[in-house]
C-alpha atoms as a PDB file:
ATOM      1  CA  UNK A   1      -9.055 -27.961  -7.707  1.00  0.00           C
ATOM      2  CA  UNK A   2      -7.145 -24.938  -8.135  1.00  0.00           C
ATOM      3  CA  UNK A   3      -5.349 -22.853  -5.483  1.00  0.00           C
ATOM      4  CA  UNK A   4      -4.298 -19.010  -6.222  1.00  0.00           C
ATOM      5  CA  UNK A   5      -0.798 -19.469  -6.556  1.00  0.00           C
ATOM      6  CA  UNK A   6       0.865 -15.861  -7.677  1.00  0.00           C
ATOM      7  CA  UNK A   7       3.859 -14.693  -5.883  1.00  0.00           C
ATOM      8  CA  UNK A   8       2.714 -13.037  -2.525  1.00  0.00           C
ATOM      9  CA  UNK A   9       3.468  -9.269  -4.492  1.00  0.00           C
ATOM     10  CA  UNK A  10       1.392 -10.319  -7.406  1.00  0.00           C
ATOM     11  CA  UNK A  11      -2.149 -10.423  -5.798  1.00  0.00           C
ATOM     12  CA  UNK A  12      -1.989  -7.122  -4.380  1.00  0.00           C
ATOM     13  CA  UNK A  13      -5.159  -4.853  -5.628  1.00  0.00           C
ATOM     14  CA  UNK A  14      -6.164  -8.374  -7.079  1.00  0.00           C
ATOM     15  CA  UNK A  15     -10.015  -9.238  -7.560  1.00  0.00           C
ATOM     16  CA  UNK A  16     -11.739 -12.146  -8.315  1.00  0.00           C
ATOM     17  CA  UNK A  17     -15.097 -11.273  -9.852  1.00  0.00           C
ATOM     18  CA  UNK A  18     -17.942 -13.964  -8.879  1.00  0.00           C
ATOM     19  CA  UNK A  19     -21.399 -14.471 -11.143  1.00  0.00           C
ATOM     20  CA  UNK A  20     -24.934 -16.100 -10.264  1.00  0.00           C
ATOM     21  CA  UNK A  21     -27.131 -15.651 -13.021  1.00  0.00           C
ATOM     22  CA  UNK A  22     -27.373 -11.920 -13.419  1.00  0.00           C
ATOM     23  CA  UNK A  23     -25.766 -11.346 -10.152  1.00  0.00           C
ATOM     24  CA  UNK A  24     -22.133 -10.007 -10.123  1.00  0.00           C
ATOM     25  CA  UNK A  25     -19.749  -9.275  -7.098  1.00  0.00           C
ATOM     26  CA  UNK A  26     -15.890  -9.387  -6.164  1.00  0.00           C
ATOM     27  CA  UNK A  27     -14.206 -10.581  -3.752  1.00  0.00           C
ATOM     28  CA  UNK A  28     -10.404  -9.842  -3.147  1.00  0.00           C
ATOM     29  CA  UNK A  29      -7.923 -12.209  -4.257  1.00  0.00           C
ATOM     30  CA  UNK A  30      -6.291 -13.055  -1.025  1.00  0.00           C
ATOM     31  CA  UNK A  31      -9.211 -14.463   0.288  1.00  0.00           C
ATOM     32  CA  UNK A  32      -9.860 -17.306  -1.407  1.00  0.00           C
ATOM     33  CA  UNK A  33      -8.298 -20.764  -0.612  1.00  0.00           C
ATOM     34  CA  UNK A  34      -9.326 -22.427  -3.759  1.00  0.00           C
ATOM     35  CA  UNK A  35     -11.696 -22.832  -6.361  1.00  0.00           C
ATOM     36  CA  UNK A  36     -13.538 -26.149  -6.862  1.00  0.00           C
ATOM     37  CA  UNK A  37     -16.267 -27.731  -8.744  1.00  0.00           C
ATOM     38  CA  UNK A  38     -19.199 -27.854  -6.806  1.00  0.00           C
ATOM     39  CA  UNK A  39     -19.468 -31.106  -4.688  1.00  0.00           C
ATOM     40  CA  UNK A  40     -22.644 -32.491  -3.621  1.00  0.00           C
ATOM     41  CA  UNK A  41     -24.202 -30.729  -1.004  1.00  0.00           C
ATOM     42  CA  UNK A  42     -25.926 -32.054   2.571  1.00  0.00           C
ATOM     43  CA  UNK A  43     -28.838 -29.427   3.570  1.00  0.00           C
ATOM     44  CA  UNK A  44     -27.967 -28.390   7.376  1.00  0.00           C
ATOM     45  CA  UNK A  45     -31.233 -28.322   9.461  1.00  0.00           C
ATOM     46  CA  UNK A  46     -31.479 -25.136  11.848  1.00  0.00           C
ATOM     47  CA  UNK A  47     -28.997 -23.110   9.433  1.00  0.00           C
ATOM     48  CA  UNK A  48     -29.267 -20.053   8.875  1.00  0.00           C
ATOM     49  CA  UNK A  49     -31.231 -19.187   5.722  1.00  0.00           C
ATOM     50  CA  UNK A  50     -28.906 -17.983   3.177  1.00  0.00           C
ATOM     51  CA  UNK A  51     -26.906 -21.110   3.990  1.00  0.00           C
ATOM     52  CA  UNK A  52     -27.852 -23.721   1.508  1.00  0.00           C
ATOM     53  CA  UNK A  53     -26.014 -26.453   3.485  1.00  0.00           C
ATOM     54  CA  UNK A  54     -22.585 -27.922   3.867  1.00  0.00           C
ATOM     55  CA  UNK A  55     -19.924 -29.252   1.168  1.00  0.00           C
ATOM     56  CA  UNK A  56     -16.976 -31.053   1.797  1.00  0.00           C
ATOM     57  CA  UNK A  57     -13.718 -29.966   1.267  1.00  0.00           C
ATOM     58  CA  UNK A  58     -10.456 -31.366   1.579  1.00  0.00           C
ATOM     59  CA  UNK A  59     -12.670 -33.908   4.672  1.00  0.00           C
ATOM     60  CA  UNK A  60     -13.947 -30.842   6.154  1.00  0.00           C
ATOM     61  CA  UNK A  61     -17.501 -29.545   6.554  1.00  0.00           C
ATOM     62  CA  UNK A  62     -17.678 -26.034   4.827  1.00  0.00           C
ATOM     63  CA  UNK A  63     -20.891 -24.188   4.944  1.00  0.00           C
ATOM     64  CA  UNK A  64     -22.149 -23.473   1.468  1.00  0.00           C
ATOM     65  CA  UNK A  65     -24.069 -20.110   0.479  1.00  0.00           C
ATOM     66  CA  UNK A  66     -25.938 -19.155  -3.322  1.00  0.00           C
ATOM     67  CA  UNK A  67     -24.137 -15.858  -3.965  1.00  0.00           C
ATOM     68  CA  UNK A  68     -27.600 -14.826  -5.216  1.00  0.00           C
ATOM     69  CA  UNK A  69     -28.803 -15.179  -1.980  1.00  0.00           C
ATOM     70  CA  UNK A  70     -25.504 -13.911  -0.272  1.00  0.00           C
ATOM     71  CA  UNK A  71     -26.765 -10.617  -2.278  1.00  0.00           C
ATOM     72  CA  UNK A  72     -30.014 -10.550  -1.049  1.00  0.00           C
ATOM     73  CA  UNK A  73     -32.018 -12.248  -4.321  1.00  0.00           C
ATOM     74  CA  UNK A  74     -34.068 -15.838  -4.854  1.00  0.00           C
ATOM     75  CA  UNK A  75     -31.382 -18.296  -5.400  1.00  0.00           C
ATOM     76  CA  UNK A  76     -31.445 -19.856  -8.350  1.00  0.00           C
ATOM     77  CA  UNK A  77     -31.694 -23.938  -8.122  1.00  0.00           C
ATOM     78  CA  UNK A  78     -28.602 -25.535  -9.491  1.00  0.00           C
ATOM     79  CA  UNK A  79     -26.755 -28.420  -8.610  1.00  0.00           C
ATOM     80  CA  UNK A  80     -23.389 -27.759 -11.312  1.00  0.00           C
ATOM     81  CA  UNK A  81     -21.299 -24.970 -11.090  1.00  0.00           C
ATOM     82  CA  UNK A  82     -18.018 -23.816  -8.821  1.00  0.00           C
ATOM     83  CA  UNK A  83     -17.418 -23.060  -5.673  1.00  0.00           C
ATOM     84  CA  UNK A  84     -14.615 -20.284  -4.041  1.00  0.00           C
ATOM     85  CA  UNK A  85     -13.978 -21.006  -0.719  1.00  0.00           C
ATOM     86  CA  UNK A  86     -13.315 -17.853   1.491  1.00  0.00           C
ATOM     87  CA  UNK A  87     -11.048 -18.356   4.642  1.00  0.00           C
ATOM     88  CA  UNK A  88     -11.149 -15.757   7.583  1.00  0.00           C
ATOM     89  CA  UNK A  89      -9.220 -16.678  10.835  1.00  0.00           C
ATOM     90  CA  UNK A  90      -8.888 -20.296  10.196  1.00  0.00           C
ATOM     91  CA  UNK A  91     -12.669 -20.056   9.341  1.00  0.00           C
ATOM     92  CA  UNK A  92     -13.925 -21.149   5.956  1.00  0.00           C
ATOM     93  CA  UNK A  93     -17.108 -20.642   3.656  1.00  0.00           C
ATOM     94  CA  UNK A  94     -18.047 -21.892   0.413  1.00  0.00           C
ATOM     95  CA  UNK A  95     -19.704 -19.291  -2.043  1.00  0.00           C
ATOM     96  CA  UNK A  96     -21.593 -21.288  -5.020  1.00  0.00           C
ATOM     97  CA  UNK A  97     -21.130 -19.289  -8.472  1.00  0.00           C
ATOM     98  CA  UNK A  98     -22.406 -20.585 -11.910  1.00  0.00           C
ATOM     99  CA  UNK A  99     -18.754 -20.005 -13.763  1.00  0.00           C
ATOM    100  CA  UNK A 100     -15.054 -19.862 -13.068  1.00  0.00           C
ATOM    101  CA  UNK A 101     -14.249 -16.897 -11.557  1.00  0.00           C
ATOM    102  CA  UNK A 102     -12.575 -14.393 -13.905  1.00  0.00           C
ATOM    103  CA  UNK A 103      -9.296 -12.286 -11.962  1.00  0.00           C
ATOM    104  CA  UNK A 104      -9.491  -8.628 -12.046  1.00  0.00           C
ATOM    105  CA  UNK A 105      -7.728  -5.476 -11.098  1.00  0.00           C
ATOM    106  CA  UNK A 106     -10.265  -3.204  -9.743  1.00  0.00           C
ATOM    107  CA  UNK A 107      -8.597  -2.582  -6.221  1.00  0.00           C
ATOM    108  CA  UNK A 108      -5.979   0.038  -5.615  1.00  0.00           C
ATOM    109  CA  UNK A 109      -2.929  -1.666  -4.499  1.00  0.00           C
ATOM    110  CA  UNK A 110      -2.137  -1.961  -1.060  1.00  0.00           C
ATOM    111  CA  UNK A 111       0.645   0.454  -1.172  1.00  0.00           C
ATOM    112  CA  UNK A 112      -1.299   3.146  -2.699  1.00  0.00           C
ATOM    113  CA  UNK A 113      -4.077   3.289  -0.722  1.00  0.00           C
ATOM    114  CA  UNK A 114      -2.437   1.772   2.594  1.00  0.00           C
ATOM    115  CA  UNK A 115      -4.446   4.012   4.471  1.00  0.00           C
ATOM    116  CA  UNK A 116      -7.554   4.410   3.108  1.00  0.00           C
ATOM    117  CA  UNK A 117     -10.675   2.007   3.968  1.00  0.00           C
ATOM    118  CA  UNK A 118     -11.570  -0.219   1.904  1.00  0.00           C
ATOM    119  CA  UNK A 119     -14.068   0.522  -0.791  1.00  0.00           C
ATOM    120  CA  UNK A 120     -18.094  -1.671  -0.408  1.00  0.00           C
ATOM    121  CA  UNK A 121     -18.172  -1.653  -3.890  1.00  0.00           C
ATOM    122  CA  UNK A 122     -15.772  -1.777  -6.899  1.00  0.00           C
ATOM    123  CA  UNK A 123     -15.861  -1.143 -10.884  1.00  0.00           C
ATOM    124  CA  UNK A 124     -16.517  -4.654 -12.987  1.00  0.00           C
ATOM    125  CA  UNK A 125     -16.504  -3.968 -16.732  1.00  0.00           C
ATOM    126  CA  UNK A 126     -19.143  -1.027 -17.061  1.00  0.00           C
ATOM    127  CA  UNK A 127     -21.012  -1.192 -13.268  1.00  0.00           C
ATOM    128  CA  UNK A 128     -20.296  -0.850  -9.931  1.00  0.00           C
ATOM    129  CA  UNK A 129     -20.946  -4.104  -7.604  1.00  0.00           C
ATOM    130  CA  UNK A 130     -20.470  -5.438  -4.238  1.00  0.00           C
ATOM    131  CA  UNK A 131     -17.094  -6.297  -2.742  1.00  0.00           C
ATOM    132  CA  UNK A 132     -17.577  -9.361  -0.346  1.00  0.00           C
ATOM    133  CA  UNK A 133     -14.701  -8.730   2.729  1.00  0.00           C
ATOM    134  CA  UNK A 134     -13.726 -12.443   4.010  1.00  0.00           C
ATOM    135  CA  UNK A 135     -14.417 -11.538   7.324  1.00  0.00           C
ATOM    136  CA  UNK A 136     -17.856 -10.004   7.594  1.00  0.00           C
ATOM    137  CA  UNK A 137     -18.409 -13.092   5.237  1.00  0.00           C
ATOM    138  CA  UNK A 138     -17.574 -15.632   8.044  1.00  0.00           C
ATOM    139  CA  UNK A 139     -18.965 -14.018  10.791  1.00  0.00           C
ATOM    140  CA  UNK A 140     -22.098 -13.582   8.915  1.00  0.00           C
ATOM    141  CA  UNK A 141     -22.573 -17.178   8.081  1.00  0.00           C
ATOM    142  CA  UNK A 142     -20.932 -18.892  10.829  1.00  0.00           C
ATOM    143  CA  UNK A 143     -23.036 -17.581  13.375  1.00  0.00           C
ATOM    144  CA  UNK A 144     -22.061 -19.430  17.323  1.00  0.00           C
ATOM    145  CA  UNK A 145     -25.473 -22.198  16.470  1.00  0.00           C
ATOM    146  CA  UNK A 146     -23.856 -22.995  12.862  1.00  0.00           C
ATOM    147  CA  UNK A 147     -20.216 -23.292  13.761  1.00  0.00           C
ATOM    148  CA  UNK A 148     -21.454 -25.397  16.913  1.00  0.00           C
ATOM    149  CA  UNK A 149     -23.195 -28.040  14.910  1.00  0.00           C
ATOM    150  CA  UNK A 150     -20.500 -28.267  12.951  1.00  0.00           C
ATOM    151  CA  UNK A 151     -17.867 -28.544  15.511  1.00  0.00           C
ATOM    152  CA  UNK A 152     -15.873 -25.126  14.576  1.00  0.00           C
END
């Protein structure tokens, strides 16, 4: 497992860009608590249905959601892959991606833009796409009936 581990300056504007299939989107850097290979997953009866079940990390039960679903598409089946997991107020999902996540720079840094909201999308190579914020994430997916059953 890897951890982002930059000095606390260094991840400032930072991106992490995430891919399912044909499906691209970023999340920032200081979001995610780690990046994983994808354990084996337990389907979560009554979940919500872009939550494809739970993983678990570090002895904890994490919600898992496709990020092709997350972005409003089929998911794809796959059991391989990665997953980032997203923290929020002590509050953590897992976001399954097909590949390693590749760092980016497509936010302004915090000191130029300090201000400013934050932009819903950002520039990836030659396209605009969706920039996932940590905690419309978690309240999103850990609705009060999910984070109930699994004692959150």
């Amino acid at each position: 497992m890897t951890t982002p581990n930059e000095p606390a300056g260094a991840a400032a504007g930072r991106i992490l860009v995430l891919r399912a299939g044909p499906h691209t989107a970023a999340l920032p850097w200081a979001a995610a608590r780690e990046v994983a290979p994808r354990p084996a997953l337990a389907r979560l009866p009554g979940a919500p249905p872009v939550v494809s079940g739970v993983v678990n990390v570090r002895g904890a039960f994490v919600p898992l959601v496709e990020l092709d679903a997350l972005l409003g598409h089929e998911p794809a089946p796959r059991t391989a892959g990665w997953i980032v997991v997203v923290e929020h107020d002590a509050q953590a999902v897992a976001i399954a991606v097909d590949a390693l996540p590749a760092l980016g720079d497509a936010l302004p840094s915090a000191e130029a833009g300090a201000t400013a909201p934050r932009p819903r999308e950002v520039r990836v190579e030659d396209r605009m796409v969706p920039l996932l914020e940590a905690a419309d994430l978690v309240a999103r997916i850990l609705q009060p009936k999910l984070a109930a059953s699994l004692g959150n």
